[in-house]
C-alpha atoms as a PDB file:
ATOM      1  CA  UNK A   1      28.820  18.816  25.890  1.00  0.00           C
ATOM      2  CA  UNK A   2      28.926  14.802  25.454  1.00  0.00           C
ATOM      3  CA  UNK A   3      26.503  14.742  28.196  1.00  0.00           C
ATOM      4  CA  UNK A   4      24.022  16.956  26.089  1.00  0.00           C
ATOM      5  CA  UNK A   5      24.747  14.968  22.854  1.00  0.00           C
ATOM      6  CA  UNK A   6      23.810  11.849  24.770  1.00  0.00           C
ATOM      7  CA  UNK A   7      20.793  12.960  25.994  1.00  0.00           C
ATOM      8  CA  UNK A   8      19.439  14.321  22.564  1.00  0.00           C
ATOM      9  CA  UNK A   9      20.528  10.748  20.704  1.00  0.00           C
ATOM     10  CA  UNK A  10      18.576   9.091  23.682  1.00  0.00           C
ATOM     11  CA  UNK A  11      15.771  11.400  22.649  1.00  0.00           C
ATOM     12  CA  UNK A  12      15.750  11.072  19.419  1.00  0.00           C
ATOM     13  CA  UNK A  13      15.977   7.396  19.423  1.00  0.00           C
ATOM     14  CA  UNK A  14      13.487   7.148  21.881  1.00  0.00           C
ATOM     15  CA  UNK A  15      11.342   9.375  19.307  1.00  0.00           C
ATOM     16  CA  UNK A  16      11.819   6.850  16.388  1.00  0.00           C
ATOM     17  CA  UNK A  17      10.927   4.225  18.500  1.00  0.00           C
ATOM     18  CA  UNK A  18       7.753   5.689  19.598  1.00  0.00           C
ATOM     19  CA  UNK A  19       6.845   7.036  16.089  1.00  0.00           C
ATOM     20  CA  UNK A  20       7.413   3.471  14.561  1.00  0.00           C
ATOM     21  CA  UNK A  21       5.400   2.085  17.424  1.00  0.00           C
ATOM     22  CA  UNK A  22       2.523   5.026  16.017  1.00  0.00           C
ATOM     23  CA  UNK A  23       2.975   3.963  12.555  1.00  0.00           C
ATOM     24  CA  UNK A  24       1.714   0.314  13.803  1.00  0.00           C
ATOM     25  CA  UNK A  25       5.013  -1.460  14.192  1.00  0.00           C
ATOM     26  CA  UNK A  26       5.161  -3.363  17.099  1.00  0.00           C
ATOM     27  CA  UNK A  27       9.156  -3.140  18.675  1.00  0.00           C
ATOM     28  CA  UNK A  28       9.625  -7.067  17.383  1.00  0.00           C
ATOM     29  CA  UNK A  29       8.735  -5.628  13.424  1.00  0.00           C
ATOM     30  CA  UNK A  30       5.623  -6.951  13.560  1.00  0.00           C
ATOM     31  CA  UNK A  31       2.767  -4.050  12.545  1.00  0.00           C
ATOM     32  CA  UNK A  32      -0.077  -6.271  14.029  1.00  0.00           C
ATOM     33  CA  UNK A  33       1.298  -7.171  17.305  1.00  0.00           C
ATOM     34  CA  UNK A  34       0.050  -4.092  18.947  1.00  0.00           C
ATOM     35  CA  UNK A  35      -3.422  -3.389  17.865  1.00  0.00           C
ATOM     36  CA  UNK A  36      -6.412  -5.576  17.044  1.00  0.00           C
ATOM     37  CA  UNK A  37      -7.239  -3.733  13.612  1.00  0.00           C
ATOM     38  CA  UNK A  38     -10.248  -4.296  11.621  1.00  0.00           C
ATOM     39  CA  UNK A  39      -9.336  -5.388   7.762  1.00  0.00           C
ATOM     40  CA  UNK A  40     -11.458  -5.459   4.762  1.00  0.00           C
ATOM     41  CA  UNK A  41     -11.347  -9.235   5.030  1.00  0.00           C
ATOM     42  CA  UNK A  42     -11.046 -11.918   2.377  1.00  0.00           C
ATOM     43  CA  UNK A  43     -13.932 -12.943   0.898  1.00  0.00           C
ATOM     44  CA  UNK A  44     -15.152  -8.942   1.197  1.00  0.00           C
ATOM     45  CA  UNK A  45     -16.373  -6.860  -2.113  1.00  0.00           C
ATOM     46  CA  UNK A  46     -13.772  -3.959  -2.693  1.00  0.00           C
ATOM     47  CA  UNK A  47     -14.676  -0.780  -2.323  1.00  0.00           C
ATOM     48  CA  UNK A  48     -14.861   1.738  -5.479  1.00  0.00           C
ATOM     49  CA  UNK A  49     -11.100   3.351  -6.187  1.00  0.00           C
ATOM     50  CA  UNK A  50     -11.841   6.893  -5.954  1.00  0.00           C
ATOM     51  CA  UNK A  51      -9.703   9.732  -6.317  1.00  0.00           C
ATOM     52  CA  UNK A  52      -9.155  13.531  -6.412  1.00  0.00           C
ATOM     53  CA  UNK A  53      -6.609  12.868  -8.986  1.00  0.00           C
ATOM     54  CA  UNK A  54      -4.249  10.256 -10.506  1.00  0.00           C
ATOM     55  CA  UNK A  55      -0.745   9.957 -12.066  1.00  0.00           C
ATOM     56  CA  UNK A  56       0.913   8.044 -14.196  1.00  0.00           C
ATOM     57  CA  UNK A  57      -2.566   7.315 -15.497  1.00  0.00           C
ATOM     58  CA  UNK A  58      -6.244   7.325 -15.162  1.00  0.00           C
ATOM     59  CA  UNK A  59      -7.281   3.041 -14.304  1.00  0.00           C
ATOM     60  CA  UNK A  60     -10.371   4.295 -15.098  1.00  0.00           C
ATOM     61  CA  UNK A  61     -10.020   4.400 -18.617  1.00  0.00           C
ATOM     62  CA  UNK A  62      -9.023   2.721 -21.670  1.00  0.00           C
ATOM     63  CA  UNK A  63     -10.557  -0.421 -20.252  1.00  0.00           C
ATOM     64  CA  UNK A  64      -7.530  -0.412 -17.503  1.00  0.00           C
ATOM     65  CA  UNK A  65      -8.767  -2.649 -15.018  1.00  0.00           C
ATOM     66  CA  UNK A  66     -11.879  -4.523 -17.217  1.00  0.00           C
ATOM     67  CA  UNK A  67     -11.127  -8.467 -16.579  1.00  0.00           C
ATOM     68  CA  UNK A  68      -7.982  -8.018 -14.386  1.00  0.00           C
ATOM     69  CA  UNK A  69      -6.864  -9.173 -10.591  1.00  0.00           C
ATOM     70  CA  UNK A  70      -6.319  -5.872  -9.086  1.00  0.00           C
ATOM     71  CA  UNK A  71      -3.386  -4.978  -6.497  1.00  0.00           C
ATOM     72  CA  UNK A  72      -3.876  -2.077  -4.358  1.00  0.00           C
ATOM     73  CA  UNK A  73      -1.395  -0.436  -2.397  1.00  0.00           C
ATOM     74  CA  UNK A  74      -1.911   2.029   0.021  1.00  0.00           C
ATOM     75  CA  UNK A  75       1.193   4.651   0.610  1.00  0.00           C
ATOM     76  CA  UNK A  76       1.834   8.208   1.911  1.00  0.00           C
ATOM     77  CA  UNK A  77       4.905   9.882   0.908  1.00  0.00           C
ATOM     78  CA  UNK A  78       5.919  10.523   4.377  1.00  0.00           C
ATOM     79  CA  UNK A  79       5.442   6.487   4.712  1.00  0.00           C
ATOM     80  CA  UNK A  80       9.414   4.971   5.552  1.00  0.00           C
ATOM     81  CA  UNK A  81       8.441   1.766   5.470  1.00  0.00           C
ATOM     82  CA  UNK A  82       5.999   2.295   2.383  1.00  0.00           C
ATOM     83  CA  UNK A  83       9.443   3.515   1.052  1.00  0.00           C
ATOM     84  CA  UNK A  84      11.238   0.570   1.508  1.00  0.00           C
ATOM     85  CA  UNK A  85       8.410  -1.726   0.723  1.00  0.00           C
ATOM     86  CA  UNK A  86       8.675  -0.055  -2.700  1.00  0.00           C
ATOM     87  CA  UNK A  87      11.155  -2.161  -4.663  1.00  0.00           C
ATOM     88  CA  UNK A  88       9.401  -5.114  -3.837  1.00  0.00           C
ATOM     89  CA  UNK A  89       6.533  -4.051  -5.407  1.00  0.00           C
ATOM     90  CA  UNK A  90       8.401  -2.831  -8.231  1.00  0.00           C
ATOM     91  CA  UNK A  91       9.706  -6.061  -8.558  1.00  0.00           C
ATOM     92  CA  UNK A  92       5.596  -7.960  -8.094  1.00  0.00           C
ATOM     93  CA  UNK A  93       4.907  -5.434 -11.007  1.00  0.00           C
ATOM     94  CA  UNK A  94       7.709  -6.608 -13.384  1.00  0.00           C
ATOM     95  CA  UNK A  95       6.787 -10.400 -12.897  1.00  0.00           C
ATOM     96  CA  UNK A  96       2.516  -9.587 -13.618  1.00  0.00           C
ATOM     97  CA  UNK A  97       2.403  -6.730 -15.639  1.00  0.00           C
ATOM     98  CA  UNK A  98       2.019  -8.878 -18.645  1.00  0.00           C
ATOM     99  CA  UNK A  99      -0.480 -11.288 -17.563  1.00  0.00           C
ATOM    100  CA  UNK A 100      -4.100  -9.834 -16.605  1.00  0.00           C
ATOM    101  CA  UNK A 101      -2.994  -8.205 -13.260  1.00  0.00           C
ATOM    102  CA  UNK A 102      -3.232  -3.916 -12.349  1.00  0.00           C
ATOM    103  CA  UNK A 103      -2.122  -2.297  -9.969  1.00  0.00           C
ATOM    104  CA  UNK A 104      -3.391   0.742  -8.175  1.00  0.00           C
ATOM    105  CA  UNK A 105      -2.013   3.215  -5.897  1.00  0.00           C
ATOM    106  CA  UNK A 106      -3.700   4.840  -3.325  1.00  0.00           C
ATOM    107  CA  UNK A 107      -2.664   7.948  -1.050  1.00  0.00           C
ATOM    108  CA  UNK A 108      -4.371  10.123   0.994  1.00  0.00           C
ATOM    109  CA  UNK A 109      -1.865  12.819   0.273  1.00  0.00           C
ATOM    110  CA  UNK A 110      -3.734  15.824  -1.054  1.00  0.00           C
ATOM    111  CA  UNK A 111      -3.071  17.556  -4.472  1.00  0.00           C
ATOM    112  CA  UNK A 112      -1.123  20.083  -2.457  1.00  0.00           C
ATOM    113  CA  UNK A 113       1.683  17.434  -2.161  1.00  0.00           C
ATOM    114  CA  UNK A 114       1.725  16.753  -6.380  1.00  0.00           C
ATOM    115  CA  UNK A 115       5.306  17.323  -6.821  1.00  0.00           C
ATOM    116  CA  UNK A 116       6.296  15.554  -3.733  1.00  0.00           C
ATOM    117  CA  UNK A 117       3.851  12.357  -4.875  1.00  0.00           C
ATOM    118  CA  UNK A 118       5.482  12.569  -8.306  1.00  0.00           C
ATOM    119  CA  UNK A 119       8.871  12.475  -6.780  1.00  0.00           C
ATOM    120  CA  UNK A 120       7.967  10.239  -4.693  1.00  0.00           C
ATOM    121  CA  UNK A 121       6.930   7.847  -7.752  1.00  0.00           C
ATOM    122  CA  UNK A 122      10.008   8.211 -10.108  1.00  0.00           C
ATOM    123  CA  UNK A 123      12.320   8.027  -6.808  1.00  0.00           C
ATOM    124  CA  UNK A 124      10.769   4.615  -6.055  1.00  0.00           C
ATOM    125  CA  UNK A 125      10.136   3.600  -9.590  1.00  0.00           C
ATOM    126  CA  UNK A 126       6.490   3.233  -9.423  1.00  0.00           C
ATOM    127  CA  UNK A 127       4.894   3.821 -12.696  1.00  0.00           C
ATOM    128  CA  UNK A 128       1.175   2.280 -12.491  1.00  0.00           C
ATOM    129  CA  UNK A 129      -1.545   4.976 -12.142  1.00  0.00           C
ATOM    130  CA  UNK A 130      -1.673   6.257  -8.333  1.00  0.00           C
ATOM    131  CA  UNK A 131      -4.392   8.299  -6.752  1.00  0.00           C
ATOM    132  CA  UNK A 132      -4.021  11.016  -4.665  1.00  0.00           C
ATOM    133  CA  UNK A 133      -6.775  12.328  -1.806  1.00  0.00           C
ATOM    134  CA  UNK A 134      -7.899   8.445  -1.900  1.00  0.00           C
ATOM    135  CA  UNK A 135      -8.803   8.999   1.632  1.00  0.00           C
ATOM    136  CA  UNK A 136     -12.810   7.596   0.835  1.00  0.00           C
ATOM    137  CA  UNK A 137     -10.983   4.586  -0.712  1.00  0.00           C
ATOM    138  CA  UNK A 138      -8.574   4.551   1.613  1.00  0.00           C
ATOM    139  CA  UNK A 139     -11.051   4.613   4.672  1.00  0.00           C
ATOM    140  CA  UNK A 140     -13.246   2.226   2.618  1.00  0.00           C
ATOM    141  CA  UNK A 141     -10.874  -0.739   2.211  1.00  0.00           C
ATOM    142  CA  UNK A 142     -10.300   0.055   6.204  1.00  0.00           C
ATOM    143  CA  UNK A 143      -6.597   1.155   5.404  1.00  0.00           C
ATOM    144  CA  UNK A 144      -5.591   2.004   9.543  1.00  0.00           C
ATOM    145  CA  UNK A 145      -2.078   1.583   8.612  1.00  0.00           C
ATOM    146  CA  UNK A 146       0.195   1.576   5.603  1.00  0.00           C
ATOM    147  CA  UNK A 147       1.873   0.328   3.710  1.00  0.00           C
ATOM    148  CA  UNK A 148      -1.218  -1.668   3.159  1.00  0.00           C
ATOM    149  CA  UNK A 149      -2.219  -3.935  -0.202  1.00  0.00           C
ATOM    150  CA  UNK A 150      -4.850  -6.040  -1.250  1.00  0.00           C
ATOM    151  CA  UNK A 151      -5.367  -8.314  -4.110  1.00  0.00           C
ATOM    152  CA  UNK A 152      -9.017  -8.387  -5.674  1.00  0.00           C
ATOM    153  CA  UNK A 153     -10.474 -10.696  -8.116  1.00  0.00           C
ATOM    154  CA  UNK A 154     -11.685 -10.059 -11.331  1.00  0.00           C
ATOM    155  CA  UNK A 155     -15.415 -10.759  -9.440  1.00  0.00           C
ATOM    156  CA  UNK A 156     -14.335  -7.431  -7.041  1.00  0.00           C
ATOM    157  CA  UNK A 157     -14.151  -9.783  -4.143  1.00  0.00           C
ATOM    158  CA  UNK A 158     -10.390  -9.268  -1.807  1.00  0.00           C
ATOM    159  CA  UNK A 159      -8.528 -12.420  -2.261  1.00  0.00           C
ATOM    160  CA  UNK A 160      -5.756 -11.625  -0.332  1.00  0.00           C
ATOM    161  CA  UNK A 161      -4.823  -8.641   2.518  1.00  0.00           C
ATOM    162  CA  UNK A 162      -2.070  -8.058   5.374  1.00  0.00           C
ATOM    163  CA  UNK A 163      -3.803 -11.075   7.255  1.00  0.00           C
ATOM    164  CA  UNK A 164      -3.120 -13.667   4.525  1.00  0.00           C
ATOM    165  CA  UNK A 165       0.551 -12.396   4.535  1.00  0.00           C
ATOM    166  CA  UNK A 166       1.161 -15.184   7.897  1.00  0.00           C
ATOM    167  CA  UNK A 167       0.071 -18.244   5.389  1.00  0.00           C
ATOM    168  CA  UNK A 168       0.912 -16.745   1.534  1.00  0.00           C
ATOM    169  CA  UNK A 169       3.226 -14.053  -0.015  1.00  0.00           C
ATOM    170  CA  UNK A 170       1.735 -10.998  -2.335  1.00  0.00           C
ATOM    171  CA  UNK A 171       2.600 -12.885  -5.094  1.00  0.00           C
ATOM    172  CA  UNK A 172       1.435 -16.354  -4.006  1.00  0.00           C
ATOM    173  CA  UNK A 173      -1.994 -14.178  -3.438  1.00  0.00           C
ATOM    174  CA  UNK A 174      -1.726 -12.802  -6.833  1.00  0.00           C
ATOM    175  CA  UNK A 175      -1.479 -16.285  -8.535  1.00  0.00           C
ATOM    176  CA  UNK A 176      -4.372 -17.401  -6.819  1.00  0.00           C
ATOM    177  CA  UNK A 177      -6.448 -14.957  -7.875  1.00  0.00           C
ATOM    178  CA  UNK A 178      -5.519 -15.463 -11.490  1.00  0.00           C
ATOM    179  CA  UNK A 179      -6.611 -19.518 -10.977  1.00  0.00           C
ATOM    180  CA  UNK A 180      -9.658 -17.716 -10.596  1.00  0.00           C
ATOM    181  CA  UNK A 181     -10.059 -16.105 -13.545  1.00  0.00           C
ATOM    182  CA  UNK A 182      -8.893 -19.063 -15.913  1.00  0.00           C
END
């Protein structure tokens, strides 16, 4: 019997492993270090933010995103690491949301998965408008893992990605696209 047990932990850990190594973690924590992935670079024009549907708000209305830095995040409710990635950009959100930054959520989880995506939200404390069945978007801004987020200026242009995370934070990204827009 402790034989058995052994064997299924061994499995199952051997499962995680390769399912984080899927999700585009390299075994060091790294998500890059295994593939040679193709980002919407800096410097790029962002793609349109389409959506099936949104929550916790249309950005498409009442002027939302008009004269703003934009932060997109990609997500999936099945996403662990998007999960725990979460309160930090709870905490991004509380220091800009007063100054002339939005952010967006993208997932490509369908409608079909509503109440799970608005669980998912009030679990995590996200409560900027998200889109679900962004997959256009999504494939757009070349999203080939998540969590993914970009910063775009208020000329549409991606000022900062996953790339720029080696030489600046998020937020170091978000304050230089505001310079821009003084």
């Amino acid at each position: 019997m402790k034989k058995d047990f052994t064997i299924a932990l061994v499995l199952v850990l051997a499962g995680v492993i390769l399912f984080t190594v899927w999700l585009g973690y390299g075994l060091n924590g790294n998500r890059r270090a295994s593939q040679n992935l193709t980002l919407l670079n800096v410097g790029e024009t962002a793609p349109p933010l389409k959506a099936e549907g949104w929550v916790n708000g249309n950005p498409h209305q009442n002027n939302y995103l008009e004269g703003k830095v934009i932060v997109v995040d990609a997500w999936a409710t099945w996403c662990g690491p998007c999960r725990m990635a979460a309160p930090h950009m709870v905490e991004i959100y509380e220091k800009f949301k007063d100054q002339k930054v939005a952010f967006i959520g993208l997932t490509s989880d369908s409608e079909e998965l509503l109440p799970e995506i608005k669980e998912w939200l009030s679990d995590t404390g996200i409560t900027w408008p998200n889109g679900y069945g962004a997959i256009d978007s999504l494939t757009a801004f070349k999203a080939e893992f998540i969590p993914q987020v970009w910063v775009v200026g208020t000329d549409g242009k991606i000022v900062w990605n996953e790339d720029s995370r080696s030489t600046e934070s998020l937020e170091e990204g978000i304050r230089q696209a505001l310079k821009k827009t003084d």
